[in-house]
C-alpha atoms as a PDB file:
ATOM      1  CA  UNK A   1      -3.641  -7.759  10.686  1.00  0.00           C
ATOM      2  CA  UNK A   2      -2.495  -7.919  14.545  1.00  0.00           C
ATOM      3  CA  UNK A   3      -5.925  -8.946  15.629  1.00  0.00           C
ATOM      4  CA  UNK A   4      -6.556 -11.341  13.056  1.00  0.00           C
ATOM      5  CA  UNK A   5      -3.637 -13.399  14.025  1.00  0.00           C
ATOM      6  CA  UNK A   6      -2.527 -14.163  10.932  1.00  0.00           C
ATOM      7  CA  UNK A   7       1.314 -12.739  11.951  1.00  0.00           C
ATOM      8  CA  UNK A   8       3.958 -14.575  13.558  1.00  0.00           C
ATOM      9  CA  UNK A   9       4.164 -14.354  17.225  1.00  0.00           C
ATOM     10  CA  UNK A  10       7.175 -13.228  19.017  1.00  0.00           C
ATOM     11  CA  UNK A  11       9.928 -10.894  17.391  1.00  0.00           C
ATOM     12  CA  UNK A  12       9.457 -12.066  13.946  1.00  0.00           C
ATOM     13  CA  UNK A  13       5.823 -10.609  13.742  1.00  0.00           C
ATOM     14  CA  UNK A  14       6.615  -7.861  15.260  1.00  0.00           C
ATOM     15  CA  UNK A  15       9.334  -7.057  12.892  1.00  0.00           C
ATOM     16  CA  UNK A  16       6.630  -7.818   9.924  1.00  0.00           C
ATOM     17  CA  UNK A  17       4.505  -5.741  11.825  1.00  0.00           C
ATOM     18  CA  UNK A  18       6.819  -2.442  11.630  1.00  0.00           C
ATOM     19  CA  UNK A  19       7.336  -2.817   8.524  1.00  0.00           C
ATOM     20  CA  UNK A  20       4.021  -3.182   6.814  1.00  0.00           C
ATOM     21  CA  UNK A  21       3.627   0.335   9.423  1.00  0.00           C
ATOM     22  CA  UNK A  22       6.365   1.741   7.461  1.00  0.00           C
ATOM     23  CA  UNK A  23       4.546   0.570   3.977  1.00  0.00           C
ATOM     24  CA  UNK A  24       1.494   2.180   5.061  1.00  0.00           C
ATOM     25  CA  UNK A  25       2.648   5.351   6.609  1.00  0.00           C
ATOM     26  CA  UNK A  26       5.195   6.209   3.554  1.00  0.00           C
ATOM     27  CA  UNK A  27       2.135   5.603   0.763  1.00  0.00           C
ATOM     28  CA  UNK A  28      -0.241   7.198   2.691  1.00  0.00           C
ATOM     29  CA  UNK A  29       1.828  10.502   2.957  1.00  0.00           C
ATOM     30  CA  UNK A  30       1.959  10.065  -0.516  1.00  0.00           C
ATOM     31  CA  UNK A  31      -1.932  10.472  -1.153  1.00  0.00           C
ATOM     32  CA  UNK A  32      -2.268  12.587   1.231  1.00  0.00           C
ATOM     33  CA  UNK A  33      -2.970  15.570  -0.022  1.00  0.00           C
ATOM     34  CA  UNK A  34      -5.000  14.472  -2.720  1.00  0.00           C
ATOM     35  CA  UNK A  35      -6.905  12.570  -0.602  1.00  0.00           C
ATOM     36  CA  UNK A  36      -7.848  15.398   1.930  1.00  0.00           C
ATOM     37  CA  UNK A  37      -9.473  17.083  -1.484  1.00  0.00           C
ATOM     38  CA  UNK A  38     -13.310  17.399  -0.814  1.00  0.00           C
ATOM     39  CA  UNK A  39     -15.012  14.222  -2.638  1.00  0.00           C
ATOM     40  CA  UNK A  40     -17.214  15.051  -5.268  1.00  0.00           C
ATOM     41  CA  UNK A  41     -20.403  13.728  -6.028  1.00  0.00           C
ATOM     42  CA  UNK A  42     -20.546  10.577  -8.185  1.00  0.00           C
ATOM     43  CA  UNK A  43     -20.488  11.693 -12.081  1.00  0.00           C
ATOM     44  CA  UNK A  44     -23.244  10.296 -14.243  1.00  0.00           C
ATOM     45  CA  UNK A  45     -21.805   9.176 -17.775  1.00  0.00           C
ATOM     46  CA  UNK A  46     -23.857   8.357 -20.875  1.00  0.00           C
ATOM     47  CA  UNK A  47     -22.761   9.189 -24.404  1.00  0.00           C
ATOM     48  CA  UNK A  48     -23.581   7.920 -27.597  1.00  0.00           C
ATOM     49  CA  UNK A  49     -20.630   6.900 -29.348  1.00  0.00           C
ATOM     50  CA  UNK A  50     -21.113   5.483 -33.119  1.00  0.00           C
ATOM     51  CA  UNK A  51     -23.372   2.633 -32.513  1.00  0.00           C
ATOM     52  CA  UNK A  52     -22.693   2.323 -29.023  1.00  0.00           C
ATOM     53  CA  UNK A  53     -24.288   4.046 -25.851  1.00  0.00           C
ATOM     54  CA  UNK A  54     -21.503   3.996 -23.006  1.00  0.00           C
ATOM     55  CA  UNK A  55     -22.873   4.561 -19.743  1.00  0.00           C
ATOM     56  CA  UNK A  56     -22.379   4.710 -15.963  1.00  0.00           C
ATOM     57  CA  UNK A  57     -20.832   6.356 -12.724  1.00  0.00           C
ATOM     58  CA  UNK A  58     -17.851   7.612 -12.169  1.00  0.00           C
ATOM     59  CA  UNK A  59     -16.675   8.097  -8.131  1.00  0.00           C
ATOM     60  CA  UNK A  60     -13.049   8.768  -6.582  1.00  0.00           C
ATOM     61  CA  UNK A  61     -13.015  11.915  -7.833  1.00  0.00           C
ATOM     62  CA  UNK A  62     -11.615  14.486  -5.402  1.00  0.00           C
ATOM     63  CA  UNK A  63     -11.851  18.417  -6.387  1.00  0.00           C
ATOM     64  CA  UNK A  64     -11.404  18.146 -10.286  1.00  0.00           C
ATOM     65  CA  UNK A  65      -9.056  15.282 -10.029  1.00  0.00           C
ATOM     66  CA  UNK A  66     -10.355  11.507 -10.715  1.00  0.00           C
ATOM     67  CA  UNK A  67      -8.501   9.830  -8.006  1.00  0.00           C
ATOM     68  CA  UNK A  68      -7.559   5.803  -7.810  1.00  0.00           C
ATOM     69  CA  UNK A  69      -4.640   4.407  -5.387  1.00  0.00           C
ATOM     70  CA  UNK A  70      -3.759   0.993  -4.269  1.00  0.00           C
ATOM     71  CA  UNK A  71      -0.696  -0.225  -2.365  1.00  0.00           C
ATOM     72  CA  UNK A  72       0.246  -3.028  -4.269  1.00  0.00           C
ATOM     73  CA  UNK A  73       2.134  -2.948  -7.529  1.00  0.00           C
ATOM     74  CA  UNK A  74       0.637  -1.321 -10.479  1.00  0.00           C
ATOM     75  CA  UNK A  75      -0.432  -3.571 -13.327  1.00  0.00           C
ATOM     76  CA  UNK A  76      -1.644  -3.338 -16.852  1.00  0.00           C
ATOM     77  CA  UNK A  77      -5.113  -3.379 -15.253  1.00  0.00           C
ATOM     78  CA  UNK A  78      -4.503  -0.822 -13.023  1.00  0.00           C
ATOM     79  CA  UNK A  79      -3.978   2.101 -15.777  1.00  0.00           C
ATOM     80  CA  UNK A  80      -6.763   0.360 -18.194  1.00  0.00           C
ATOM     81  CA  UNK A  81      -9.269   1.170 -15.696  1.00  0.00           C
ATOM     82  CA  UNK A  82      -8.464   4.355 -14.657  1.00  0.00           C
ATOM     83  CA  UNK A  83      -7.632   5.310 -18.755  1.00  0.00           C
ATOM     84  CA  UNK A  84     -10.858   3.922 -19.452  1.00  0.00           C
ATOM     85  CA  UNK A  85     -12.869   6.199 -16.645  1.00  0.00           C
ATOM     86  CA  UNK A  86     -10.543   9.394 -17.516  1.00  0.00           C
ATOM     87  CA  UNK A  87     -11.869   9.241 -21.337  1.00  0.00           C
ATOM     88  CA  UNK A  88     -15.255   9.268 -20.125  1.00  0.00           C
ATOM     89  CA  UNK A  89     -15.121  11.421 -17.723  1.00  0.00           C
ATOM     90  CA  UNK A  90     -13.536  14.032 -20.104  1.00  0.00           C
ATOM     91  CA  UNK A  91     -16.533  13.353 -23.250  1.00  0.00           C
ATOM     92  CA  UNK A  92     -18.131  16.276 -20.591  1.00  0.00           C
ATOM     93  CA  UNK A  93     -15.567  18.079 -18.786  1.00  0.00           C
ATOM     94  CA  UNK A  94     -11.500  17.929 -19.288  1.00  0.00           C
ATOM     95  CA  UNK A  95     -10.079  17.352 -16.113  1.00  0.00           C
ATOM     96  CA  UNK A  96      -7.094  15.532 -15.256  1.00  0.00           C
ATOM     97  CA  UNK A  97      -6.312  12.087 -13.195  1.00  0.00           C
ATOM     98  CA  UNK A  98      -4.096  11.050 -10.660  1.00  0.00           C
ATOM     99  CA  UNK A  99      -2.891   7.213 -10.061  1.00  0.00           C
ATOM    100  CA  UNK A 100      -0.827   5.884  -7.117  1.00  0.00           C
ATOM    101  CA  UNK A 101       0.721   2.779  -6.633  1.00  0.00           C
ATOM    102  CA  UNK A 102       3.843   0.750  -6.282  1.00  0.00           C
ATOM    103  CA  UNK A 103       6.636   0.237  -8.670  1.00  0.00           C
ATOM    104  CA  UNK A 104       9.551  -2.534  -7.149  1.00  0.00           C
ATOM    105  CA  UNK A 105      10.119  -0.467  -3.584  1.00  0.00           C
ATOM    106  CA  UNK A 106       9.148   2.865  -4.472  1.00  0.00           C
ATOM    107  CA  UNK A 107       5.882   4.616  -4.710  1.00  0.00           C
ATOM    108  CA  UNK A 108       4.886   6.003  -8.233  1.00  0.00           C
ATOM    109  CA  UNK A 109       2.491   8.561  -9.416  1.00  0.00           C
ATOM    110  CA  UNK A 110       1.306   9.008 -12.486  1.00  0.00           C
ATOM    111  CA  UNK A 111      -0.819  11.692 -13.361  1.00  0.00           C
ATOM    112  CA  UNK A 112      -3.457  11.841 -17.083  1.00  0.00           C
ATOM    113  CA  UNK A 113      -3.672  15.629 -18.085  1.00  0.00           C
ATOM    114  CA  UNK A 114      -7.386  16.274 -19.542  1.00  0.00           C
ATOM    115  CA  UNK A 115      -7.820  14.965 -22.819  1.00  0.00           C
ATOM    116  CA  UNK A 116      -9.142  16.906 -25.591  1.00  0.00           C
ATOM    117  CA  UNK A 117      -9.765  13.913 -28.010  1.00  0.00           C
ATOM    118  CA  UNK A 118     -11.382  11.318 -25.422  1.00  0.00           C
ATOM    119  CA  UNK A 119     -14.221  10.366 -27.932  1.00  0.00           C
ATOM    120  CA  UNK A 120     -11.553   9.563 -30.531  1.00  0.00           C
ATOM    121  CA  UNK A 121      -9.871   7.034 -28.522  1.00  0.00           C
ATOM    122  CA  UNK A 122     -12.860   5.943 -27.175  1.00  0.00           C
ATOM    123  CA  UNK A 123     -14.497   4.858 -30.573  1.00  0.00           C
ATOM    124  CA  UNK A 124     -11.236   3.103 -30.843  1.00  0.00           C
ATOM    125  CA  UNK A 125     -11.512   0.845 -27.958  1.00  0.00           C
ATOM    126  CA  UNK A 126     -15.174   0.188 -28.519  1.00  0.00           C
ATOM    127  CA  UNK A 127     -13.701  -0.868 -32.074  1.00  0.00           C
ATOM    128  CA  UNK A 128     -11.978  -3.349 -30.762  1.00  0.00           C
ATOM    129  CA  UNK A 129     -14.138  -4.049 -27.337  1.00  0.00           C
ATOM    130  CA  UNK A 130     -16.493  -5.249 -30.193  1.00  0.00           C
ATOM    131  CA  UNK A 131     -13.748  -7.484 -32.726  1.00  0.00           C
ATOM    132  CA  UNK A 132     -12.896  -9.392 -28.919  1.00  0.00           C
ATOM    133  CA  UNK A 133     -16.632 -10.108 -28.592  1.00  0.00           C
ATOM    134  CA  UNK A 134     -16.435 -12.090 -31.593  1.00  0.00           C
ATOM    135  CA  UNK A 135     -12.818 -13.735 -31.855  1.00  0.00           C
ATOM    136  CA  UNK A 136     -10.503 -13.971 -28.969  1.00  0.00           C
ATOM    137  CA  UNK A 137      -8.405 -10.694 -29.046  1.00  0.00           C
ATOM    138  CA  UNK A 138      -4.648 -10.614 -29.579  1.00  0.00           C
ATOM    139  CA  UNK A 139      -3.580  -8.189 -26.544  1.00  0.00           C
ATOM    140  CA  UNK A 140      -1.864  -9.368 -23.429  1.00  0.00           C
ATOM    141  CA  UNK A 141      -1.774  -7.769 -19.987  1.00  0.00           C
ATOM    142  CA  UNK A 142       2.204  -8.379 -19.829  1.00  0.00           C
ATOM    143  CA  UNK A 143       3.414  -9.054 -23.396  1.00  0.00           C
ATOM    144  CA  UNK A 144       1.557  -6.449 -24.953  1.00  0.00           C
ATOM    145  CA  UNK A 145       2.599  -3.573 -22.146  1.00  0.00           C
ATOM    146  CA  UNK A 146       6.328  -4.836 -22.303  1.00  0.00           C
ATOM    147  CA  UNK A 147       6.099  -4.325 -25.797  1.00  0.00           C
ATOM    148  CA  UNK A 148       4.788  -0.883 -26.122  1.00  0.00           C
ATOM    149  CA  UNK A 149       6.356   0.569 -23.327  1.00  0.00           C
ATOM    150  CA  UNK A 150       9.576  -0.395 -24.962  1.00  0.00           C
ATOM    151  CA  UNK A 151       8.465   1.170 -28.314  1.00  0.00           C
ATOM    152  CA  UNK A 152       7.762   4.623 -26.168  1.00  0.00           C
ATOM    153  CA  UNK A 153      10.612   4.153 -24.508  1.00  0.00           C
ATOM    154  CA  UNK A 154      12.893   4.669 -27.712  1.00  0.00           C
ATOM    155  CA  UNK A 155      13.608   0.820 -28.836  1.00  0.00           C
ATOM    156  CA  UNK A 156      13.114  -0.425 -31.977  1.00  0.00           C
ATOM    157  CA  UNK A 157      10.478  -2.806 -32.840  1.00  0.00           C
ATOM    158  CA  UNK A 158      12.853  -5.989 -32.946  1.00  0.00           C
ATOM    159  CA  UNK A 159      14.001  -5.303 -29.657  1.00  0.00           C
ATOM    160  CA  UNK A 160      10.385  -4.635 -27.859  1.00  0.00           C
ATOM    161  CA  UNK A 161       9.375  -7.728 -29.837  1.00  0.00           C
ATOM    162  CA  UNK A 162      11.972  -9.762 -28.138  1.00  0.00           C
ATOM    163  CA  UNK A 163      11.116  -8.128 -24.433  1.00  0.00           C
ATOM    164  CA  UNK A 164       7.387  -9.000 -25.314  1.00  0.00           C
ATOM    165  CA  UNK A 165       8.631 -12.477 -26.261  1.00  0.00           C
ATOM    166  CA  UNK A 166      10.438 -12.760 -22.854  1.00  0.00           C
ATOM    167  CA  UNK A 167       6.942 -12.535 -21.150  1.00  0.00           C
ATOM    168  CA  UNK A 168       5.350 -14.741 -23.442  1.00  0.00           C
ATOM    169  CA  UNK A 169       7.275 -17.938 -23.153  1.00  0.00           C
ATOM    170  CA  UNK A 170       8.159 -19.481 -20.118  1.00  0.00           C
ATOM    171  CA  UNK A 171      11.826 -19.698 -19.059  1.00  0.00           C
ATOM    172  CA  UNK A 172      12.893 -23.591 -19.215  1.00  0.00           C
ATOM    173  CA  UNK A 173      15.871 -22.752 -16.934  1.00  0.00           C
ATOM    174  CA  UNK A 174      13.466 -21.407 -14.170  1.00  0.00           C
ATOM    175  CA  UNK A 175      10.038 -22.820 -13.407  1.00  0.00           C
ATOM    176  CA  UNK A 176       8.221 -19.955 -10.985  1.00  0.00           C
ATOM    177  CA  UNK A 177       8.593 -17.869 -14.247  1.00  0.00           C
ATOM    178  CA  UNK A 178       5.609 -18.928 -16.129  1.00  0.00           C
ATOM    179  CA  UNK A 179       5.270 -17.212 -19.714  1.00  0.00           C
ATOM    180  CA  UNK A 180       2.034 -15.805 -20.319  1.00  0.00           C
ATOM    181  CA  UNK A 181       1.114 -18.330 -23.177  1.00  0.00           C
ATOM    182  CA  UNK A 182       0.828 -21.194 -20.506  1.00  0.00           C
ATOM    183  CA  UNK A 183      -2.108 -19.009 -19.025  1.00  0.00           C
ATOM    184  CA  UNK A 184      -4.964 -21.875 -19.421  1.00  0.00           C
ATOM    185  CA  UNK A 185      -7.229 -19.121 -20.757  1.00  0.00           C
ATOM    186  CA  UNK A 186      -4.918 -18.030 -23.286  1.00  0.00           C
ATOM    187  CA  UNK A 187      -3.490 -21.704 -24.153  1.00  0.00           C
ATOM    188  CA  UNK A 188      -7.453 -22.728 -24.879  1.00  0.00           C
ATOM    189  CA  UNK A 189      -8.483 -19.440 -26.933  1.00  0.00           C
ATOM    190  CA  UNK A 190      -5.128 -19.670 -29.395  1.00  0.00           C
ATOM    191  CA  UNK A 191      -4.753 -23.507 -29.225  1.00  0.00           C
ATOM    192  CA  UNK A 192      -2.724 -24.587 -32.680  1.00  0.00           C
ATOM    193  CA  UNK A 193      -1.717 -21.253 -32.841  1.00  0.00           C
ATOM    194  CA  UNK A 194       2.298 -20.499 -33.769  1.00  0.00           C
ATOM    195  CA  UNK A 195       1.764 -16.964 -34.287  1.00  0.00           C
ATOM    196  CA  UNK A 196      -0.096 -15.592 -31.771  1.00  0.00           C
ATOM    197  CA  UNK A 197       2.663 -12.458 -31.978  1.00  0.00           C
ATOM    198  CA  UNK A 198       1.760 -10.763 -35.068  1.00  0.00           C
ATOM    199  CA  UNK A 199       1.583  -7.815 -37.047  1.00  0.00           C
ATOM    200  CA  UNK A 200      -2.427  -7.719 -35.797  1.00  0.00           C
ATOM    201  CA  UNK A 201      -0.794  -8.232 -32.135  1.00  0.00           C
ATOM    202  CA  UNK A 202       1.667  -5.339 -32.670  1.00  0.00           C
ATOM    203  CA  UNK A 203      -1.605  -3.338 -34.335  1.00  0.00           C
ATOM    204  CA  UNK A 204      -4.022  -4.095 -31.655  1.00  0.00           C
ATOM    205  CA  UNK A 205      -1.547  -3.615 -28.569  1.00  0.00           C
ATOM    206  CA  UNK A 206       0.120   0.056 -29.599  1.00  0.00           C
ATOM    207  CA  UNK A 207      -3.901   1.424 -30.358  1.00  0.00           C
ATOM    208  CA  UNK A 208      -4.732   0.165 -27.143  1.00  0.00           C
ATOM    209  CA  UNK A 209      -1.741   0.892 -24.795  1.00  0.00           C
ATOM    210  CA  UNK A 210       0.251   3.417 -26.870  1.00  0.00           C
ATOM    211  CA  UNK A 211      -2.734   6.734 -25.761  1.00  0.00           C
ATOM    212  CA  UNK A 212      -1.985   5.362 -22.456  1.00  0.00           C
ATOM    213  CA  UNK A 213       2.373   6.188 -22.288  1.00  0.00           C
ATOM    214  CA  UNK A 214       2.058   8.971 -24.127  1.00  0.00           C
ATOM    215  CA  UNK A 215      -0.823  10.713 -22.009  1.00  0.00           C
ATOM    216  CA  UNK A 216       0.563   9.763 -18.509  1.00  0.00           C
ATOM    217  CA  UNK A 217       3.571  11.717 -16.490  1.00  0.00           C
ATOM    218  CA  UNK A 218       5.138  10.509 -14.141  1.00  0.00           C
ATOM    219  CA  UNK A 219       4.925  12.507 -10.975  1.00  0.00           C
END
């Protein structure tokens, strides 16, 4: 980033400097002892799965552990992906999976133990892979991960469905926070739609996100 002069000059990109250093050195001794794991070869993955045939590679995997990091802050896409190569991955072998990543300041880890019913939850999400092929799917990166993480997390269903809600709609008192309904995408697929929020929103967002909190640990 020095040599690309995109930082300040003077003091004040120096002082930027240090401290994307500090970011850097703190997350990668963090990884690094999973990262210093031998790297496996890539894993070939092709299983017939009711009237589906899933297949491709898997990489990042280091010793038995399927291995994904990124210094930035974890999103909803973040453990998708890494949920969705775990549950392959273990059709053939049960081994476990390691994510790293940033939550606010601190550096999180959250580690998959090997799953024993991958095909199970796999048909599931094909299930539904294949309804959002035909009709835009009701399940939201933000609201619908606000709203089961609250569910795990002990609250009630009104409350997570007012959390999720929060996310949804924009604040009028503040206009960098942009709901997720304004999303153009989202606005065109569920245009003259009141109730986007439903009981098949609630459905569709636990069977796809609710494997996901109660498989992962935080490390």
């Amino acid at each position: 980033m020095r040599a690309s002069g995109v930082l300040p000059t003077g003091g004040t990109g120096g002082l930027i400097f240090d401290e994307l250093c500090a970011n850097v050195t703190t997350f990668a001794d963090a990884i690094r002892q999973q990262v210093a794991v031998e790297a496996q070869p890539a894993t070939i993955v092709r299983a017939e799965i009711g009237d589906f045939t899933l297949s491709g590679r898997i990489d990042r995997v280091r010793g038995d552990t399927l291995l994904h990091y990124r210094l930035t802050r974890l999103k909803t896409k973040d453990f998708v992906r890494i949920w969705i190569e775990h549950l392959a991955r273990n059709l053939t072998e049960q081994k476990p999976a390691l994510l790293f990543g940033k939550e606010g300041e601190e550096i999180a880890g959250y580690e998959f133990p090997p799953m024993e019913n991958a095909r199970e939850v796999l048909t599931d999400l094909l299930t539904i892979y294949w309804g959002g092929l035909r009709q835009p799917l009701r399940l939201f990166p933000r609201s619908s991960w606000t709203f089961v993480q609250k569910i795990c997390a002990g609250k009630d269903r009104g409350r997570a469905r007012y959390l999720a809600e929060n996310d949804w709609k924009s604040n009028e008192y503040d206009e960098k926070s942009k709901g997720e309904r304004d999303d153009g995408y989202i606005k065109l697929a569920f245009r003259n739609r009141d109730d986007v929020l439903d009981e098949e929103w609630e459905k569709t967002s636990l069977l796809v996100f609710g494997p996901i909190f109660s498989a992962r640990k935080r490390r």
